[in-house]
Protein backbone atom coordinates (compact mmCIF):
# COMPACT_ATOMS: atom_id res chain seq x y z
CA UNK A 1 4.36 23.44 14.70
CA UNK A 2 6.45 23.16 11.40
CA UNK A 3 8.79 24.87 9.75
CA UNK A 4 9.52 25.08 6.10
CA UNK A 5 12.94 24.06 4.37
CA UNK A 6 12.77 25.74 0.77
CA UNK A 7 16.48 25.55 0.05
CA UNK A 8 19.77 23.64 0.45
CA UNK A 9 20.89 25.84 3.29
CA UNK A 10 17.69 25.19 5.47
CA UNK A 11 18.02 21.96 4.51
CA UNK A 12 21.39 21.71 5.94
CA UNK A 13 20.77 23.52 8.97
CA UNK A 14 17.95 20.43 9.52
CA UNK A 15 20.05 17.89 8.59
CA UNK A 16 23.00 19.01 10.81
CA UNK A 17 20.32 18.66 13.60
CA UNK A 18 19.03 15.58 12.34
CA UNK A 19 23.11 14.07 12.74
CA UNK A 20 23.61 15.96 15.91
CA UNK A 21 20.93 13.88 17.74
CA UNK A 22 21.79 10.63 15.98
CA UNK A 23 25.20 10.68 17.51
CA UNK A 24 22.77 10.09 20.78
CA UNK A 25 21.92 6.62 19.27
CA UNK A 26 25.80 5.30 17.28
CA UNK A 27 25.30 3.00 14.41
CA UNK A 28 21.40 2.74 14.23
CA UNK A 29 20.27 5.78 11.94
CA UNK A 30 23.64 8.20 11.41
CA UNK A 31 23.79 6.72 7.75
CA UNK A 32 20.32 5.75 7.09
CA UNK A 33 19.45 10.19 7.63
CA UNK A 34 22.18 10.67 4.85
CA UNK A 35 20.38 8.38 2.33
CA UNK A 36 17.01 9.05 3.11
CA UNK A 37 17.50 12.85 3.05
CA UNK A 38 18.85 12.14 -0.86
CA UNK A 39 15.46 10.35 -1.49
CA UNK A 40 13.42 12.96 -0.57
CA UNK A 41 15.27 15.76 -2.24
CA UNK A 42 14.49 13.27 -5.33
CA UNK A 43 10.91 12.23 -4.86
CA UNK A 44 9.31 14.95 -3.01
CA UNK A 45 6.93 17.48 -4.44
CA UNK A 46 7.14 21.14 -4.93
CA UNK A 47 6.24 21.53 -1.73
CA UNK A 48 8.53 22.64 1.23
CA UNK A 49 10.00 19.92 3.69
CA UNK A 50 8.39 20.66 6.96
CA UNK A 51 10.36 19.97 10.02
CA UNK A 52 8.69 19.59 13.44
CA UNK A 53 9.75 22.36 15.73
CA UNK A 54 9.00 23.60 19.33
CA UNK A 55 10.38 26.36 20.69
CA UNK A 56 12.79 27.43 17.36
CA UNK A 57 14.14 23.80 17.98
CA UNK A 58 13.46 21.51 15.66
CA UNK A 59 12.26 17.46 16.74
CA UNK A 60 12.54 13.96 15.23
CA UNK A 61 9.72 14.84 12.75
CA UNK A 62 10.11 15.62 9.37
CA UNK A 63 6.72 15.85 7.05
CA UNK A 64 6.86 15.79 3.15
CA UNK A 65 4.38 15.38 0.60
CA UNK A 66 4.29 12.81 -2.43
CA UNK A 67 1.96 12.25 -4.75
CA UNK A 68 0.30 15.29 -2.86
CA UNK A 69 -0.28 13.01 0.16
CA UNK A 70 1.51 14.11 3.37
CA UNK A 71 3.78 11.43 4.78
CA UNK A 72 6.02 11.71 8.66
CA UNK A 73 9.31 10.69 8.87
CA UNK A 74 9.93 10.41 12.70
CA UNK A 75 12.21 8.53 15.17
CA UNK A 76 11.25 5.75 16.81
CA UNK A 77 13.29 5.74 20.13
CA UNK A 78 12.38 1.76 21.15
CA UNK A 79 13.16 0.26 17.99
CA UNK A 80 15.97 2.81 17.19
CA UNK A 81 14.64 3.01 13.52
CA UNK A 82 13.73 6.05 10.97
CA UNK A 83 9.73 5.09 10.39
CA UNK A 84 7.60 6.33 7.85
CA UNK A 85 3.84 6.68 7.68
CA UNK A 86 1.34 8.54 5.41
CA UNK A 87 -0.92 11.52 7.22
CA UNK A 88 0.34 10.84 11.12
CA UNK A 89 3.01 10.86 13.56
CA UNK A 90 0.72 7.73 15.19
CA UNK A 91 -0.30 6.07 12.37
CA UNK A 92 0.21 2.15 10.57
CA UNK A 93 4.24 2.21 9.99
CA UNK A 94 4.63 1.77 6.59
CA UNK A 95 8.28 1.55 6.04
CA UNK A 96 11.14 1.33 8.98
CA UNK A 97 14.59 2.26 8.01
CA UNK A 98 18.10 1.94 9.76
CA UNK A 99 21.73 1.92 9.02
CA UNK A 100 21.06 -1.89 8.26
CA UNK A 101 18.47 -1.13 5.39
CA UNK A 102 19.71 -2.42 2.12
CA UNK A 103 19.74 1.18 -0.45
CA UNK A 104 17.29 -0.95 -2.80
CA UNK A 105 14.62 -0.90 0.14
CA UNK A 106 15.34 2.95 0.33
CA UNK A 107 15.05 3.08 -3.68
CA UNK A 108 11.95 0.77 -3.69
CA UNK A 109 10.03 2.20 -0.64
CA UNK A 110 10.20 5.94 -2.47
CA UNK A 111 9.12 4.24 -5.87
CA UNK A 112 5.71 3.18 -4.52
CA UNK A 113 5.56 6.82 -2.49
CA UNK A 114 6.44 8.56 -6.26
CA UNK A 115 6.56 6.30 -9.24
């Protein structure tokens, strides 16, 4: 089940979350959340950002569409990275991102997603 963020507050109230969980994991994805949140706020659609919830909490999943395709930003707990891929949670990763990703992957990996 997902949720919808449709404003800055929401989107806090995810992203607090998001941080709270990454403390779990120190120096892999803290920073990498912070930039990639910016990138979506700046390439998404119209469309809400739909957090993955269960039981009013919400999970390592975050779907939002580009381009009008639908694209999963989850947590990969083995390779402690941010991945991304387009229509699935199980799919071909497309992009992996952690605190170590240069910001001109980040920049270039959302410029093929939304030119």
């Amino acid at each position: 089940m997902t949720i919808q963020v449709n404003d800055v507050d929401a989107l806090k109230g995810y992203l607090e979350a998001a941080m709270g969980r990454a403390k779990h994991h120190p120096g892999n994805v803290d920073g990498v959340i912070l930039a990639l949140t910016g990138a979506i706020v700046w390439k998404k659609d119209a469309d809400p950002i739909e957090p993955m919830s269960s039981e009013g909490d919400t999970k390592n999943v975050l779907w939002v569409k580009f381009n009008g395709i639908r694209y999963a930003f989850s947590y990969n707990h083995t390779a402690r990275t941010v991945e991304l891929r387009k229509d699935s949670t199980d799919g071909a990763v497309l992009y992996s991102f952690s605190n170590a990703t240069p910001y001109a992957d980040i920049i270039s990996a959302f410029d093929t997603l939304r030119p």
